[in-house]
Protein backbone atom coordinates (compact mmCIF):
# COMPACT_ATOMS: atom_id res chain seq x y z
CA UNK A 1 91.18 -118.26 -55.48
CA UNK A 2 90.69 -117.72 -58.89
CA UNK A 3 90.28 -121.35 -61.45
CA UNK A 4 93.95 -121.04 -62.65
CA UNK A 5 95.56 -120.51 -59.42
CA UNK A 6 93.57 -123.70 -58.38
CA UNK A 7 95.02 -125.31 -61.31
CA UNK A 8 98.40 -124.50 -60.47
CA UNK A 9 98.51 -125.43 -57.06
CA UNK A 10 97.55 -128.75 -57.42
CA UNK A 11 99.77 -131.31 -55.67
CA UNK A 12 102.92 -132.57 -58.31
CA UNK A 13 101.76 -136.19 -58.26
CA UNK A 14 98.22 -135.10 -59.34
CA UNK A 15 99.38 -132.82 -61.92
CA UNK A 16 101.72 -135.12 -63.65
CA UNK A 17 99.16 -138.11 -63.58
CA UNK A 18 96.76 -135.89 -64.96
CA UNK A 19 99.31 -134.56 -67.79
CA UNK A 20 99.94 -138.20 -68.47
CA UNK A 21 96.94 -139.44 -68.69
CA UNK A 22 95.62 -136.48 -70.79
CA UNK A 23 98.71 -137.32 -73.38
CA UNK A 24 98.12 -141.50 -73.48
CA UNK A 25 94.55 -140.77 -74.35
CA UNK A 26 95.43 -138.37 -77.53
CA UNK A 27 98.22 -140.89 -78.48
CA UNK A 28 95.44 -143.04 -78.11
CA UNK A 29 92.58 -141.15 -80.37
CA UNK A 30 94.95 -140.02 -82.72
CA UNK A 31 96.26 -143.98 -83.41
CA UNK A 32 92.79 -145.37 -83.34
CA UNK A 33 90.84 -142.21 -85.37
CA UNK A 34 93.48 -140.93 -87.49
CA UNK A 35 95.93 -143.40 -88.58
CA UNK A 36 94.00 -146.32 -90.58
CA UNK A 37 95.43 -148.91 -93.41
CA UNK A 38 93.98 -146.17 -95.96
CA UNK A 39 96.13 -143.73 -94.54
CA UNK A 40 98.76 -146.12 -94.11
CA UNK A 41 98.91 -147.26 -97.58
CA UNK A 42 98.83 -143.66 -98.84
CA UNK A 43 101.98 -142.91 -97.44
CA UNK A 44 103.78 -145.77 -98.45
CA UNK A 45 101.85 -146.27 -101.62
CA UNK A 46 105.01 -145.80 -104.07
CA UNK A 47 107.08 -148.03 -101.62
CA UNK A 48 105.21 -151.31 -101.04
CA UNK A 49 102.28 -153.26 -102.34
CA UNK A 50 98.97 -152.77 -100.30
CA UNK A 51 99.32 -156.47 -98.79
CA UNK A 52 103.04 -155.41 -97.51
CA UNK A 53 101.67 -151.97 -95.93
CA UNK A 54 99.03 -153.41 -94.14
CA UNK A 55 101.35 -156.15 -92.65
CA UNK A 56 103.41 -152.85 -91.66
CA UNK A 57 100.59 -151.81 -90.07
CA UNK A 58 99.75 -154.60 -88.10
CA UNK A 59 103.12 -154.41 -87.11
CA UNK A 60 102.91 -150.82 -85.84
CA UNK A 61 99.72 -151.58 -84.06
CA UNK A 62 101.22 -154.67 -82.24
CA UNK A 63 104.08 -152.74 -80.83
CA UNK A 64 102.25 -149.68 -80.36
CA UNK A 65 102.17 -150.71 -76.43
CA UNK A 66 105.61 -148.87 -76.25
CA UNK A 67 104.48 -145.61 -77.23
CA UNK A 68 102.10 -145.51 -74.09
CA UNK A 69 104.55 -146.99 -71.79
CA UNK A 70 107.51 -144.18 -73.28
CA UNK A 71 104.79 -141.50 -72.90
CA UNK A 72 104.80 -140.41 -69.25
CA UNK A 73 109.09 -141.35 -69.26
CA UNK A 74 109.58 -138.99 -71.89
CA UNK A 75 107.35 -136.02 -70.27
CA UNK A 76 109.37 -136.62 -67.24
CA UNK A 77 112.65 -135.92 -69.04
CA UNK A 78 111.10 -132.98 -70.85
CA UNK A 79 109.31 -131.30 -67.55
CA UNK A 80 113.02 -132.25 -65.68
CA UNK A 81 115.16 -130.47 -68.75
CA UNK A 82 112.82 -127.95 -69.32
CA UNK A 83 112.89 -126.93 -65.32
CA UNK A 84 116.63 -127.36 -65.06
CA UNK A 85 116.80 -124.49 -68.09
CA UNK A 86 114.48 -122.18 -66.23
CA UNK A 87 116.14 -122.99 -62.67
CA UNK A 88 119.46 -121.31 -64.50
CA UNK A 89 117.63 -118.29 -65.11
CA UNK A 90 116.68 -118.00 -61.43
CA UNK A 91 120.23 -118.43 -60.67
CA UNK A 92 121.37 -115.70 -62.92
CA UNK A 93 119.46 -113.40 -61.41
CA UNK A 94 120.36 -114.55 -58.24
CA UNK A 95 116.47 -115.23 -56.39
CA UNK A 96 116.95 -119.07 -56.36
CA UNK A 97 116.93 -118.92 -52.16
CA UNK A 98 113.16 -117.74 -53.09
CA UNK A 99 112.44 -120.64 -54.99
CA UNK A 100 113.32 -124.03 -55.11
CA UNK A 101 113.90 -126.61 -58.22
CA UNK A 102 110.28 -128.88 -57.13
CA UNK A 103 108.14 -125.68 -57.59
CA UNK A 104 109.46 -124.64 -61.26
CA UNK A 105 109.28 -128.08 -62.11
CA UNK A 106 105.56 -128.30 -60.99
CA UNK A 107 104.73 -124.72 -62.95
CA UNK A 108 106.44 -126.72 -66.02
CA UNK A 109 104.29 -129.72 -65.67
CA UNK A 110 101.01 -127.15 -65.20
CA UNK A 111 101.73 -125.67 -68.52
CA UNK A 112 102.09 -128.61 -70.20
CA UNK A 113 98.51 -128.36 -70.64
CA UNK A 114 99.32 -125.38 -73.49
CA UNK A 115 100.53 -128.35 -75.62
CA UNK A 116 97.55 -131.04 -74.65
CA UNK A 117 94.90 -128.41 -76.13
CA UNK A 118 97.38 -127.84 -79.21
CA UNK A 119 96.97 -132.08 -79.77
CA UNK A 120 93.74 -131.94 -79.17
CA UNK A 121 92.92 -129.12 -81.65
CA UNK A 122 95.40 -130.98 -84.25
CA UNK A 123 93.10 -134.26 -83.50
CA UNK A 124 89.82 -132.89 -84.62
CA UNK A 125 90.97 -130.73 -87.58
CA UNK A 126 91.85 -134.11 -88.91
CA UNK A 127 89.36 -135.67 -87.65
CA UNK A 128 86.58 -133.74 -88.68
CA UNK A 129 87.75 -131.31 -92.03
CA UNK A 130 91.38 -133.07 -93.36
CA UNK A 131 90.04 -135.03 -95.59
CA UNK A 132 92.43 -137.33 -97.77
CA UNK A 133 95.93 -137.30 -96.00
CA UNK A 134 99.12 -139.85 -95.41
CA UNK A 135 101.00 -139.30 -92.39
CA UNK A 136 103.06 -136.48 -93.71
CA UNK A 137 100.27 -134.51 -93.60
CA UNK A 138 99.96 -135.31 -89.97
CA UNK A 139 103.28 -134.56 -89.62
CA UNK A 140 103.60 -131.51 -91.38
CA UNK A 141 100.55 -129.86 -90.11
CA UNK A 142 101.13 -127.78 -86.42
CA UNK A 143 98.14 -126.29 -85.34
CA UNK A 144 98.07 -122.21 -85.23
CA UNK A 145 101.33 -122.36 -86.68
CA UNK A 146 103.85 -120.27 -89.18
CA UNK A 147 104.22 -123.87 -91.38
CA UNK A 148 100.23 -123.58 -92.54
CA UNK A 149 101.54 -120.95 -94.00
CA UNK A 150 102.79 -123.18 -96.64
CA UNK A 151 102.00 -126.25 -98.92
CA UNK A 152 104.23 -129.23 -97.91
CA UNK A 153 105.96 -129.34 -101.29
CA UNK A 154 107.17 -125.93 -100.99
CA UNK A 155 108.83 -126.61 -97.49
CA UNK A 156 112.83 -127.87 -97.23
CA UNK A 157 112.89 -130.20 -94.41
CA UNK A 158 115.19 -128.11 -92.98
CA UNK A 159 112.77 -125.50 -92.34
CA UNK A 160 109.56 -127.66 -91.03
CA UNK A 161 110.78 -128.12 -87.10
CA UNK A 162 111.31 -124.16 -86.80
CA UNK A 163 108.30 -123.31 -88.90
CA UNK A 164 106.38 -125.21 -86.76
CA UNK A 165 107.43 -124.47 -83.38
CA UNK A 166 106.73 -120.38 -83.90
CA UNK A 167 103.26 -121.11 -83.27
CA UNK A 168 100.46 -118.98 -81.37
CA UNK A 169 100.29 -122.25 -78.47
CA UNK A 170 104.44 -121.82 -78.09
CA UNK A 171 103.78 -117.85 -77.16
CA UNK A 172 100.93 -119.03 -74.82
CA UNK A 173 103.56 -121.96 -73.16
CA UNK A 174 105.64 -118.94 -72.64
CA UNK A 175 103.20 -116.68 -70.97
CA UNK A 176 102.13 -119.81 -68.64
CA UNK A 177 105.16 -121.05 -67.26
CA UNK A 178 105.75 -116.90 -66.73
CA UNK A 179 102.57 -116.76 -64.78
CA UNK A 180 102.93 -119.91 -62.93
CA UNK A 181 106.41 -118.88 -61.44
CA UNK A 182 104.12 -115.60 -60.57
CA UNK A 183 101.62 -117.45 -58.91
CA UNK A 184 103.35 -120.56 -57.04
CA UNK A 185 106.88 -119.40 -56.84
CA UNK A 186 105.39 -116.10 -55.23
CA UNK A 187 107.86 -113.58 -57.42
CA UNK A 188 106.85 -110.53 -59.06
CA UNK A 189 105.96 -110.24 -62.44
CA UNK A 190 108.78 -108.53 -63.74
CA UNK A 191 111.04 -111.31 -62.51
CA UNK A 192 109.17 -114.26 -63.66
CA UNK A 193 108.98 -112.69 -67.10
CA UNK A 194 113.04 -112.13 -67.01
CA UNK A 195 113.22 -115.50 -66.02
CA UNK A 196 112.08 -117.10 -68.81
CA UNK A 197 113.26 -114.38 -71.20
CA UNK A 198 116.87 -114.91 -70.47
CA UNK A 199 116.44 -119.22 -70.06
CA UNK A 200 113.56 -120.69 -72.08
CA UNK A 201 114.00 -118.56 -75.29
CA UNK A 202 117.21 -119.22 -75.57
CA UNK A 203 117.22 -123.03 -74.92
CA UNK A 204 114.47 -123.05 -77.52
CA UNK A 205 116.47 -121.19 -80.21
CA UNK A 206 119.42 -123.71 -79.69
CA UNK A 207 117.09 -126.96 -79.20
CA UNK A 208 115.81 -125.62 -83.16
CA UNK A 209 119.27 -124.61 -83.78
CA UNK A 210 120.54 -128.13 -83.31
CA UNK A 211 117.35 -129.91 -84.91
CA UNK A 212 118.04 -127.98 -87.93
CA UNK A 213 121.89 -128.74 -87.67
CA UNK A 214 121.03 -132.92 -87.54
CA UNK A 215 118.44 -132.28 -90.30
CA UNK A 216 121.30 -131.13 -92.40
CA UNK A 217 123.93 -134.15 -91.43
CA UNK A 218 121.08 -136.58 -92.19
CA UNK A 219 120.64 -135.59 -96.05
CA UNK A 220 123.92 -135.19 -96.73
């Protein structure tokens, strides 16, 4: 059994403690190395004072307990929504008595692990070559992305979300969760590709569709 077949058949409970985990400890490094009162006060330099952004920072840091008790809730709602979209695409093409709702929400979880690399590569190029930034920067920046493309003046708002979700780690998402419905769902190729051409895609052109649509209501 080859190292990725390994990795998919790990048990659920593993998998999604290890996905957890793997997410609280780059919320983690990225609060702790990347987000200081320099940064801090960069962002909000035209805003406040320096004493009144570093008491918003100490605020941040007292509350940012929450973040790491949200994290694993909010990947459970994204691996369940996610795995409900790609269950409809089995259904569609009419195979779901071959596989059942538990095993495309465990390939979902596995490929999670696309998006852990993609922090952790976004960690250390700020870490280690960023330089002087504020927190737009971090949030601007998406790692192998069409948005580096461009400066962060020259960007509408509107256009950031979808500019930074075509990215090289979305196409490699897409070829994982295709493979892992290969490998643990048992189906041929053909059909786990159609699967998520015909559920996933789509979802993901509407979820942009309607993050673009409340970008718009919020700036009118």
């Amino acid at each position: 059994m080859d190292l990725m077949s390994r990795y998919y058949n790990l048990k659920g409970l593993r998998l999604f403690i290890l996905i957890a985990i793997l997410n609280m400890v780059l919320l983690f490094l990225s609060r702790t190395g990347l987000i200081n009162e320099i940064v801090f006060y960069n962002t909000f330099s035209e805003q406040f004072t320096y004493d009144r952004a570093l008491k918003l920072f100490d605020d941040m840091n007292r509350f940012s307990w929450i973040g790491y008790v949200l994290s694993p809730i909010l990947l459970l709602l994204r691996f369940s929504l996610i795995s409900i979209v790609i269950y409809t695409g089995i259904v569609f093409i009419d195979i779901r008595d071959k596989i059942s709702l538990g095993s495309v929400f465990k390939v979902v979880m596995a490929s999670e692990i696309v998006f852990v690399v993609a922090g952790t590569f976004k960690f250390f190029w700020f870490y280690l070559f960023a330089g002087n930034y504020d927190l737009n920067d971090l949030g601007f920046f998406y790692p192998l992305s069409l948005i580096n493309f461009f400066n962060t003046g020259e960007v509408n708002k509107l256009w950031i979300f979808p500019l930074q979700t075509i990215n090289l780690f979305q196409i490699v998402y897409v070829i994982s969760i295709a493979s892992g419905l290969n490998k643990v769902c048992k189906i041929g190729k053909s059909d786990s590709e159609k699967i998520v051409l015909i559920s996933y895609l789509p979802a993901m052109v509407l979820w942009i569709a309607l993050i673009m649509f409340i970008s718009i209501d919020n700036s009118l």
